[in-house]
Protein backbone atom coordinates (compact mmCIF):
# COMPACT_ATOMS: atom_id res chain seq x y z
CA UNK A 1 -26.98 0.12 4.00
CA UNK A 2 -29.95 0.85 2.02
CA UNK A 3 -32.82 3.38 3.35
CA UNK A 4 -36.24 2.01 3.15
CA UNK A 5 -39.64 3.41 3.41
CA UNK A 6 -40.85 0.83 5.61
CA UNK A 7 -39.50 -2.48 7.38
CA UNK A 8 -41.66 -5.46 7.90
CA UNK A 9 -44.34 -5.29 10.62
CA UNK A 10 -44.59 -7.28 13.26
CA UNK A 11 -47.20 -9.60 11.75
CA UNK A 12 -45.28 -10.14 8.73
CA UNK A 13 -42.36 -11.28 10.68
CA UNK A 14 -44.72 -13.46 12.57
CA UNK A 15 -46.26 -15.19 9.57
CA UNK A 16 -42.95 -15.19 7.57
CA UNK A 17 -41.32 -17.33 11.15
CA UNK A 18 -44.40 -20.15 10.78
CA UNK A 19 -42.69 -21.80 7.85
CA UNK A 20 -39.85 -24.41 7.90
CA UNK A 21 -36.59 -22.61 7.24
CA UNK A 22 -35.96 -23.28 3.22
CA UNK A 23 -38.66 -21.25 2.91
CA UNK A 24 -37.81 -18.60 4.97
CA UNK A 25 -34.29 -18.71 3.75
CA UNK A 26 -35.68 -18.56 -0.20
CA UNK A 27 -38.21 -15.83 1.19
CA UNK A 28 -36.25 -13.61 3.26
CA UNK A 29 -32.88 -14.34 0.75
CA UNK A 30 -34.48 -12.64 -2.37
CA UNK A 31 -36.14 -9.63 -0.49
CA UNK A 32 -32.52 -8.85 0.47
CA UNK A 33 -31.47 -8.88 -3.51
CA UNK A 34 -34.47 -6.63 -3.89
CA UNK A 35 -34.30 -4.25 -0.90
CA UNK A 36 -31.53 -4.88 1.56
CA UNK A 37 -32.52 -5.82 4.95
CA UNK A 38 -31.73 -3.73 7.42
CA UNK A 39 -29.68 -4.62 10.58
CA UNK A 40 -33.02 -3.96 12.61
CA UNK A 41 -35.03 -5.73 10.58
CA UNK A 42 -33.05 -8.94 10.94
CA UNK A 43 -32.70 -8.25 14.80
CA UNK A 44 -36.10 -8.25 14.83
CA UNK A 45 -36.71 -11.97 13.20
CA UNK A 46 -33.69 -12.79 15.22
CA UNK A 47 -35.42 -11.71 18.66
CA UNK A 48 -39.10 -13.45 17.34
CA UNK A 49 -37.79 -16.64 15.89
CA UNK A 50 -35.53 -17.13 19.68
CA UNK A 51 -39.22 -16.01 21.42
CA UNK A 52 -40.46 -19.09 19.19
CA UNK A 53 -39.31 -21.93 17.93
CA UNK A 54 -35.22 -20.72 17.99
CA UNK A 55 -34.56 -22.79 15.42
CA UNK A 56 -30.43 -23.00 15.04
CA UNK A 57 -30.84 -22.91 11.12
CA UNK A 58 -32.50 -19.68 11.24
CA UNK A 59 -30.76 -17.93 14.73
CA UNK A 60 -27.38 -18.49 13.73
CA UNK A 61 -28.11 -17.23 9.89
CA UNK A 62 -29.41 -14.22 11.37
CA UNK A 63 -26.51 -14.06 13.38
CA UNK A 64 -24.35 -14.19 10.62
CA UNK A 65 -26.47 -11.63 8.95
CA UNK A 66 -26.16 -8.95 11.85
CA UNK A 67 -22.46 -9.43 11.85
CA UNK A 68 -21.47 -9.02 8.70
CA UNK A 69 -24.90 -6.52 7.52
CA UNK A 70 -26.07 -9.20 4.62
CA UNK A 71 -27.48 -12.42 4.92
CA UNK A 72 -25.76 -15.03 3.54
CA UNK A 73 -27.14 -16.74 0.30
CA UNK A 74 -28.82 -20.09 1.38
CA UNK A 75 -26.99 -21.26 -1.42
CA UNK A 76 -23.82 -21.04 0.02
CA UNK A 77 -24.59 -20.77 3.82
CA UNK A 78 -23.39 -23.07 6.15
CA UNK A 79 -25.69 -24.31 9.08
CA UNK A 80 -24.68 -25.74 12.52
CA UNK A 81 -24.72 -29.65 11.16
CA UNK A 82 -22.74 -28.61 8.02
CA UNK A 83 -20.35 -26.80 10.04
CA UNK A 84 -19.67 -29.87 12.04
CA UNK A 85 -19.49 -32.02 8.96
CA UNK A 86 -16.72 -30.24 7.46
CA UNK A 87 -14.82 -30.39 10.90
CA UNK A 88 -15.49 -34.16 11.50
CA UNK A 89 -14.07 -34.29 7.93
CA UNK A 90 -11.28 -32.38 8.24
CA UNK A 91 -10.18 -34.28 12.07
CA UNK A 92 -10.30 -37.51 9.65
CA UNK A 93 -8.09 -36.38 7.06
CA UNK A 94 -5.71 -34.90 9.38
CA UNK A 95 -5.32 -37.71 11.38
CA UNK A 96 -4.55 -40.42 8.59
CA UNK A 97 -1.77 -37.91 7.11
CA UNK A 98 -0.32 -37.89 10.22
CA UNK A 99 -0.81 -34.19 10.61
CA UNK A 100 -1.01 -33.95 14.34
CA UNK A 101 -1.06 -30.20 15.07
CA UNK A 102 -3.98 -29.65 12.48
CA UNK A 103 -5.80 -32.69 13.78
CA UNK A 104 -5.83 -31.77 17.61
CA UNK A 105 -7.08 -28.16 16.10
CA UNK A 106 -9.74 -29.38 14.25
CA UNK A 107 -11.00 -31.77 17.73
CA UNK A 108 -10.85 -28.81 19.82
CA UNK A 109 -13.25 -26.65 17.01
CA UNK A 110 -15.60 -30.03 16.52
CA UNK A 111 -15.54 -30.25 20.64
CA UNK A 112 -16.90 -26.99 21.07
CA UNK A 113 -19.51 -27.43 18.60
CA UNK A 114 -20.19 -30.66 20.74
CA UNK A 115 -19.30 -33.35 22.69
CA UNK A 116 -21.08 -36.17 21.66
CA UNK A 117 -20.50 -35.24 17.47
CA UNK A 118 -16.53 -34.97 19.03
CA UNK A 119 -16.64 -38.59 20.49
CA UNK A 120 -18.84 -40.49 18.00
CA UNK A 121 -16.23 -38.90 15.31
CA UNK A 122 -13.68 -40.76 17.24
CA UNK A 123 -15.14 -43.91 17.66
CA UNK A 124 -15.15 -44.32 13.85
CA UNK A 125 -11.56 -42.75 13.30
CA UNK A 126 -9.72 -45.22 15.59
CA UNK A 127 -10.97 -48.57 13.60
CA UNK A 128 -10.96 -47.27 10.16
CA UNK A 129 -7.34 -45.40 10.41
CA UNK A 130 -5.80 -46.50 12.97
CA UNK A 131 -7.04 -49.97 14.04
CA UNK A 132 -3.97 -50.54 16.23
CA UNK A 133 -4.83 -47.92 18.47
CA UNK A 134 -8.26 -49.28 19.34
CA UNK A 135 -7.40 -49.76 22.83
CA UNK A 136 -7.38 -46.24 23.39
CA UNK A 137 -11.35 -46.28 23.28
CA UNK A 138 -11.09 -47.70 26.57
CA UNK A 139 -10.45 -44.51 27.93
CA UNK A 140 -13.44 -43.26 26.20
CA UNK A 141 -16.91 -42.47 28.73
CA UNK A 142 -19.80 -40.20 29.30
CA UNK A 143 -18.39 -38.17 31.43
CA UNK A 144 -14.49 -37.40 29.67
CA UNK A 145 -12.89 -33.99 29.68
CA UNK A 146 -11.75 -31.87 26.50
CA UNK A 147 -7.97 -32.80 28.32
CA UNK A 148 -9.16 -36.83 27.87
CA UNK A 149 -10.74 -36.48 24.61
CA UNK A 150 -7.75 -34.24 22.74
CA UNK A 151 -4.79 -36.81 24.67
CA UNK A 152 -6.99 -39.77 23.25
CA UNK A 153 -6.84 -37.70 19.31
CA UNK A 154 -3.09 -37.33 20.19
CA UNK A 155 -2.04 -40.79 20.24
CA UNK A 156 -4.37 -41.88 17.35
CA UNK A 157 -2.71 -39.60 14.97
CA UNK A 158 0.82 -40.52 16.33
CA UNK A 159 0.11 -43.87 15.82
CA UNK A 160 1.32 -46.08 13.05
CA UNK A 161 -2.08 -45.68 10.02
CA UNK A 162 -3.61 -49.26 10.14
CA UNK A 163 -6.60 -49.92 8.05
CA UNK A 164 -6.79 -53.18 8.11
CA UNK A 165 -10.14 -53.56 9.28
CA UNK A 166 -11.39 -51.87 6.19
CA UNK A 167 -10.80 -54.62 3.12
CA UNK A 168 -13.36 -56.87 5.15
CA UNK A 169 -15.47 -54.23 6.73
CA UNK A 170 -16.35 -53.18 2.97
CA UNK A 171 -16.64 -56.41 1.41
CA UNK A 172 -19.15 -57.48 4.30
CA UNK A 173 -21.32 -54.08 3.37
CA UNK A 174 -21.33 -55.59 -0.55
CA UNK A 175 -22.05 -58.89 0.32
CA UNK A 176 -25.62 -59.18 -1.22
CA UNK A 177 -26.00 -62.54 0.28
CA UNK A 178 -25.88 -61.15 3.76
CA UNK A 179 -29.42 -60.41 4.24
CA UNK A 180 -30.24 -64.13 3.66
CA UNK A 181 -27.84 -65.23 6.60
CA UNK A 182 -29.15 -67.05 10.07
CA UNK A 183 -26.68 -66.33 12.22
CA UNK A 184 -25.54 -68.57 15.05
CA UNK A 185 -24.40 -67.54 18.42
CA UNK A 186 -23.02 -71.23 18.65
CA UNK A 187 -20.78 -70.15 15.88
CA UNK A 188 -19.44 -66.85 17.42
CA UNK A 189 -18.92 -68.59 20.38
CA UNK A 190 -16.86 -71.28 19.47
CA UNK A 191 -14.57 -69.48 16.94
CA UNK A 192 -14.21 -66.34 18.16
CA UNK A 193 -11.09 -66.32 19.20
CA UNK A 194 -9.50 -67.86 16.57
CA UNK A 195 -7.89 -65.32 14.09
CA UNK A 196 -8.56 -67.41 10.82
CA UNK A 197 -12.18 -67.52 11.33
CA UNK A 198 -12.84 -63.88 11.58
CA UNK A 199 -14.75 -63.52 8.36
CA UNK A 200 -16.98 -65.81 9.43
CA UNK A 201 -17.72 -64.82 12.83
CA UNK A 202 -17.78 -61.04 11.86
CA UNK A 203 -20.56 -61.80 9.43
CA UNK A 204 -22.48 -63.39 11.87
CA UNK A 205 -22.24 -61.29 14.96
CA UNK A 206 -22.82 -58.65 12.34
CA UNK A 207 -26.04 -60.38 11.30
CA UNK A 208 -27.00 -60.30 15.18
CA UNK A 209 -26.69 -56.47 15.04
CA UNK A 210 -28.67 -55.89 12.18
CA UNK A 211 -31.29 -57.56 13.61
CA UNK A 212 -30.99 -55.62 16.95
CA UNK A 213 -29.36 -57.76 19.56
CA UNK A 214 -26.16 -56.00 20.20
CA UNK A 215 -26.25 -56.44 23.86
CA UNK A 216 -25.97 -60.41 22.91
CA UNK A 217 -23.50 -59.55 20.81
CA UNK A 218 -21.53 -57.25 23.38
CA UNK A 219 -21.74 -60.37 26.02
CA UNK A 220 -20.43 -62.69 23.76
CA UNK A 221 -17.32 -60.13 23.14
CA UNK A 222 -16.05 -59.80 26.42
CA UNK A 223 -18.58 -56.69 27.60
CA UNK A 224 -15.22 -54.58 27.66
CA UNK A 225 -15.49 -51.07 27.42
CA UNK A 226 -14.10 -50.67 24.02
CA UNK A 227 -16.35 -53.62 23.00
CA UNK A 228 -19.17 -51.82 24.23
CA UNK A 229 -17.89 -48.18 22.44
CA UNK A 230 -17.70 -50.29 19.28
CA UNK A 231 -20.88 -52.22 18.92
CA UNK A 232 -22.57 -49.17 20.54
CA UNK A 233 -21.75 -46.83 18.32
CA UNK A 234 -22.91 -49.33 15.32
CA UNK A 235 -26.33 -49.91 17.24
CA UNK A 236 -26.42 -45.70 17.09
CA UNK A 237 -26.15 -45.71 13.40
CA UNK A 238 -24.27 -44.75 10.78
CA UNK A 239 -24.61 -43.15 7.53
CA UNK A 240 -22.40 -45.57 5.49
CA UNK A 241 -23.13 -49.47 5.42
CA UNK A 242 -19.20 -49.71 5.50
CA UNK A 243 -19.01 -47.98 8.93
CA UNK A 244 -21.33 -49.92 10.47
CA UNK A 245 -19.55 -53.46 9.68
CA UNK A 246 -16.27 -51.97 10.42
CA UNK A 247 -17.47 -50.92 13.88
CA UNK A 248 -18.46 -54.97 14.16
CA UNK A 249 -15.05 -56.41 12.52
CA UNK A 250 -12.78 -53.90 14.86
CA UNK A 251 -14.95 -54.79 18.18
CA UNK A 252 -14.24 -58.73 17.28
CA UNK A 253 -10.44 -58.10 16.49
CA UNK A 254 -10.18 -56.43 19.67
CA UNK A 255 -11.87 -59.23 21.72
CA UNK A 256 -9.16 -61.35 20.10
CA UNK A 257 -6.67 -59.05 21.48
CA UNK A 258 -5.61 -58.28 17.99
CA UNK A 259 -4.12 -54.80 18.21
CA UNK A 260 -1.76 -52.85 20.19
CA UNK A 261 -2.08 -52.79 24.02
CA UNK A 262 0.78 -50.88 24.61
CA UNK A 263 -0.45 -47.59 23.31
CA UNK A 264 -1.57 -45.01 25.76
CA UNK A 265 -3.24 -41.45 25.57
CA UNK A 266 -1.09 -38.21 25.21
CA UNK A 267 -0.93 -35.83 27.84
CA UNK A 268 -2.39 -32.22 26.51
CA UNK A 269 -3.10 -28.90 28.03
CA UNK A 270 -6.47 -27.78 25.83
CA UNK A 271 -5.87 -24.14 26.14
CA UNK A 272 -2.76 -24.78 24.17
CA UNK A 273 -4.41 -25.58 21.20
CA UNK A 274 -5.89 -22.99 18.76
CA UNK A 275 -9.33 -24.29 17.54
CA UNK A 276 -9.07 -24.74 13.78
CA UNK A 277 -11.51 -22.13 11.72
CA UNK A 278 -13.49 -23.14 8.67
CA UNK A 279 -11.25 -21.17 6.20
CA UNK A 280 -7.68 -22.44 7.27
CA UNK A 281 -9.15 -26.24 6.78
CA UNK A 282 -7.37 -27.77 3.44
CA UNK A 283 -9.25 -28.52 0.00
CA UNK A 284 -8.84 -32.30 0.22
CA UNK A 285 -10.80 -32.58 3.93
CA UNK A 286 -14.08 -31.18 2.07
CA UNK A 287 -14.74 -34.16 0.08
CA UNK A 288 -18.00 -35.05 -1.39
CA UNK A 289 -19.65 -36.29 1.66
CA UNK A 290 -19.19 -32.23 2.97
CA UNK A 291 -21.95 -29.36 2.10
CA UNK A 292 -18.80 -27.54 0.31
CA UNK A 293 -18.15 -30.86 -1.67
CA UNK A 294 -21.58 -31.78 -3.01
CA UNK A 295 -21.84 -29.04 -5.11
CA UNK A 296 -18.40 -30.07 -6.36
CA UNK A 297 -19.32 -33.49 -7.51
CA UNK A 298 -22.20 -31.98 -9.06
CA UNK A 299 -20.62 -29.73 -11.14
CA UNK A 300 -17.81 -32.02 -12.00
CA UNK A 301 -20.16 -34.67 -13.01
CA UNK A 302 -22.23 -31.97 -15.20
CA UNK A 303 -18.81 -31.27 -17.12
CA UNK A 304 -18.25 -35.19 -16.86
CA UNK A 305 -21.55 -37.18 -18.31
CA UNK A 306 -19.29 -40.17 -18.94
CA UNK A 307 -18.14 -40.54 -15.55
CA UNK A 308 -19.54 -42.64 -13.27
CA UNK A 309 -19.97 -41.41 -10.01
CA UNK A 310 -19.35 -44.71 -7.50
CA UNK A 311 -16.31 -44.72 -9.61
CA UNK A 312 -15.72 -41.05 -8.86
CA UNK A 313 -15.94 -41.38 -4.96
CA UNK A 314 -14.36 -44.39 -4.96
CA UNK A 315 -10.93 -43.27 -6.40
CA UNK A 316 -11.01 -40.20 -4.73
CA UNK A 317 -11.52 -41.48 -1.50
CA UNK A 318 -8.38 -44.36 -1.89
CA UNK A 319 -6.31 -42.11 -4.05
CA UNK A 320 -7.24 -38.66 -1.31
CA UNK A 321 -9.24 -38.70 1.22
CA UNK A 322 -8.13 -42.42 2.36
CA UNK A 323 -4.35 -41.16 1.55
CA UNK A 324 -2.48 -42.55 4.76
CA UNK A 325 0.94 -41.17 5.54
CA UNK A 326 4.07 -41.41 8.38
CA UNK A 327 4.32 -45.21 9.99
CA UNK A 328 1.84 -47.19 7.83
CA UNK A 329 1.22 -50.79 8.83
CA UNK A 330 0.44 -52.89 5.39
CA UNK A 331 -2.52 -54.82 4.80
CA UNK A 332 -5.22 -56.11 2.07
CA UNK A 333 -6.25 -52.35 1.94
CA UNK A 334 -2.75 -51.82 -0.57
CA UNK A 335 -3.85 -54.47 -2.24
CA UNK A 336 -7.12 -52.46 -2.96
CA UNK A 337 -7.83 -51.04 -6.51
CA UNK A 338 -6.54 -47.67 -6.98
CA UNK A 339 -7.49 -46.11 -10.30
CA UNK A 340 -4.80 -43.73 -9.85
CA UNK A 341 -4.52 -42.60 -13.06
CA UNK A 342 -7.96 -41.70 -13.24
CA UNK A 343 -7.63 -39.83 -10.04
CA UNK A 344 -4.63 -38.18 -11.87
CA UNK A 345 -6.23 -37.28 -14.74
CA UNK A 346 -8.85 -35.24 -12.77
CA UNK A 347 -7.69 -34.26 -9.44
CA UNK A 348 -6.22 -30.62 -10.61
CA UNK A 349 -9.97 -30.04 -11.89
CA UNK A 350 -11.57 -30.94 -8.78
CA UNK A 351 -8.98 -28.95 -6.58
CA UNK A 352 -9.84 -26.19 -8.26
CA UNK A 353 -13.76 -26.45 -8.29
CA UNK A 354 -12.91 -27.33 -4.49
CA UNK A 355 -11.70 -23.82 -3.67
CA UNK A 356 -13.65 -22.05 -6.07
CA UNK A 357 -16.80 -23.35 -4.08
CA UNK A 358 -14.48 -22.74 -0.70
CA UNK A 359 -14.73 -18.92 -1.87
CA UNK A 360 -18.08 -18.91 -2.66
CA UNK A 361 -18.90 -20.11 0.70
CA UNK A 362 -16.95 -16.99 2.83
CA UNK A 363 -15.63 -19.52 4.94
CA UNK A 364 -13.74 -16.68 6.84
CA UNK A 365 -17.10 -15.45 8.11
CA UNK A 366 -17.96 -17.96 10.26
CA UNK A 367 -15.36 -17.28 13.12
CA UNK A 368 -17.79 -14.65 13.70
CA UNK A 369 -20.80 -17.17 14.90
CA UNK A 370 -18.15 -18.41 17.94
């Protein structure tokens, strides 16, 4: 490490910790290119910023800065919410391949980081992947243990891969007409439980959500625990349109009784499981919707110009990170474009911008933060 005449004061630290962290990260990230930071000095933000605000962003980058003796680049640093991003990724991708080892170690990691990011991670899983499981939700509650929660992720990657919910789920989200809807509770009502109708009556009880009635919505479903998982986790929120009608189409099916009540959760020990670590998690889980993968698409669109990039996400998410494997139950969703010689074409460039940027990152370093 690098002598120095003098380490920041006191006051500078103070002034320096008043700012929002890009700032600081910029700030304090190109005084270490200039003269390195010393271990103290760092402790020393580290002790103010907890005395503070203690600010995650900034505690656990210091952290990692202490550890290892350099901060990392804000470039290529991974905070608490990217972290869990790239773990709620990878317990996705393991779980449609099948991959059940990998998949109950990437839980236990996402579980420690925390609960609630574990379970709401899981409520979307089960309908999208493996709709036939969706009765396992009913073991889902508040107050479930890492035992529950890991048995539940068991079964659901065990289970036959059943998307089925997805072909209409997605089409609802496109629907541009679907703003202009009035739905009727009438309608739900009547039809609800026959199988035929459910475009219709997931479009309206979908229109019910949107316009914040989900507990009318939950009534008219039965009021069943996995009913209320379902329609509560869409009245939480979710990032993708997609998501949020799925959550609506799988709660209906379920009310209908269409999956499979048979299935029950596994029994598992949690100490028996080795949480998965950032750097043993596979290319393909950080897709563009991870902090790793952004800066992929980027690139690859720069090289790209004549690429569009819906078309982009869209094939590699059917042709990669949708990829289903082991006991698949068939639906529209095969039916589904696939663009697979596109994906072809370009997946050897993007697996290796993927682990290039997986490099860049240090993903190995971050074991040290647990």
């Amino acid at each position: 490490m690098n002598d120095k005449d003098a380490q920041m004061t006191i006051n500078e630290i103070n002034n320096l910790l008043r700012q929002s962290i890009p700032p600081i990260q910029k700030h304090l990230t190109e005084l270490d290119k200039i003269t390195r930071l010393t271990v103290e000095e760092m402790t020393a933000l580290l002790a103010v910023e907890r005395e503070n605000k203690n600010r995650l962003g900034i505690t656990e980058w210091l952290r990692l800065g202490i550890e290892t003796g350099r901060l990392p680049d804000g470039q290529y640093y991974l905070g608490y919410h990217d972290r869990a991003g790239c773990f709620k990724s990878a317990l996705q991708k393991y779980v449609r391949r099948s991959e059940t080892e990998k998949a109950l170690r990437a839980a236990r990691s996402l579980w420690r980081m925390g609960k609630a990011a574990a379970v709401a991670r899981l409520k979307i899983i089960t309908p999208e992947d493996c709709h036939c499981a969706i009765g396992l939700l009913e073991h889902v509650h508040d107050d479930m243990t890492e035992a529950e929660y890991l048995g539940i992720i068991k079964s659901v990657s065990n289970a036959p891969k059943d998307k089925s919910s997805c072909p209409l789920a997605i089409q609802m989200d496109e629907d541009e007409g679907m703003e202009r809807l009035v739905p009727d509770p009438v309608l739900i009502r009547e039809h609800l439980l026959d199988r035929s109708k459910l475009p219709l009556v997931a479009r309206h009880a979908f229109r019910l959500c949107q316009m914040g009635r989900q507990e009318e919505v939950m009534e008219m479903l039965g009021n069943s625990n996995v009913v209320r998982t379902l329609i509560g986790r869409q009245k939480a929120g979710t990032v993708w349109g997609d998501d949020s009608t799925l959550l609506v189409v799988a709660a209906i099916r379920y009310a209908q009784g269409d999956y499979d009540a048979s299935m029950r959760p596994a029994q598992v020990e949690p100490h028996t499981i080795q949480p998965l670590r950032l750097d043993e998690i596979d290319w393909f889980a950080f897709d563009f919707h991870t902090a790793v993968g952004r800066p992929v698409e980027r690139i690859f669109l720069s090289r790209h110009r004549e690429i569009d990039s819906k078309r982009l996400r869209r094939s590699w998410f059917v042709n990669e990170g949708g990829k289903l494997e082991g006991n698949i139950v068939r639906s529209e969703w095969d039916a589904m474009p696939r663009d697979t010689e596109f994906w072809l074409k370009h997946a050897p460039e993007i697996e290796r911008l993927t682990q290039d940027m997986m490099r860049k990152f240090q993903l190995e370093q971050y074991g040290r933060l647990a």
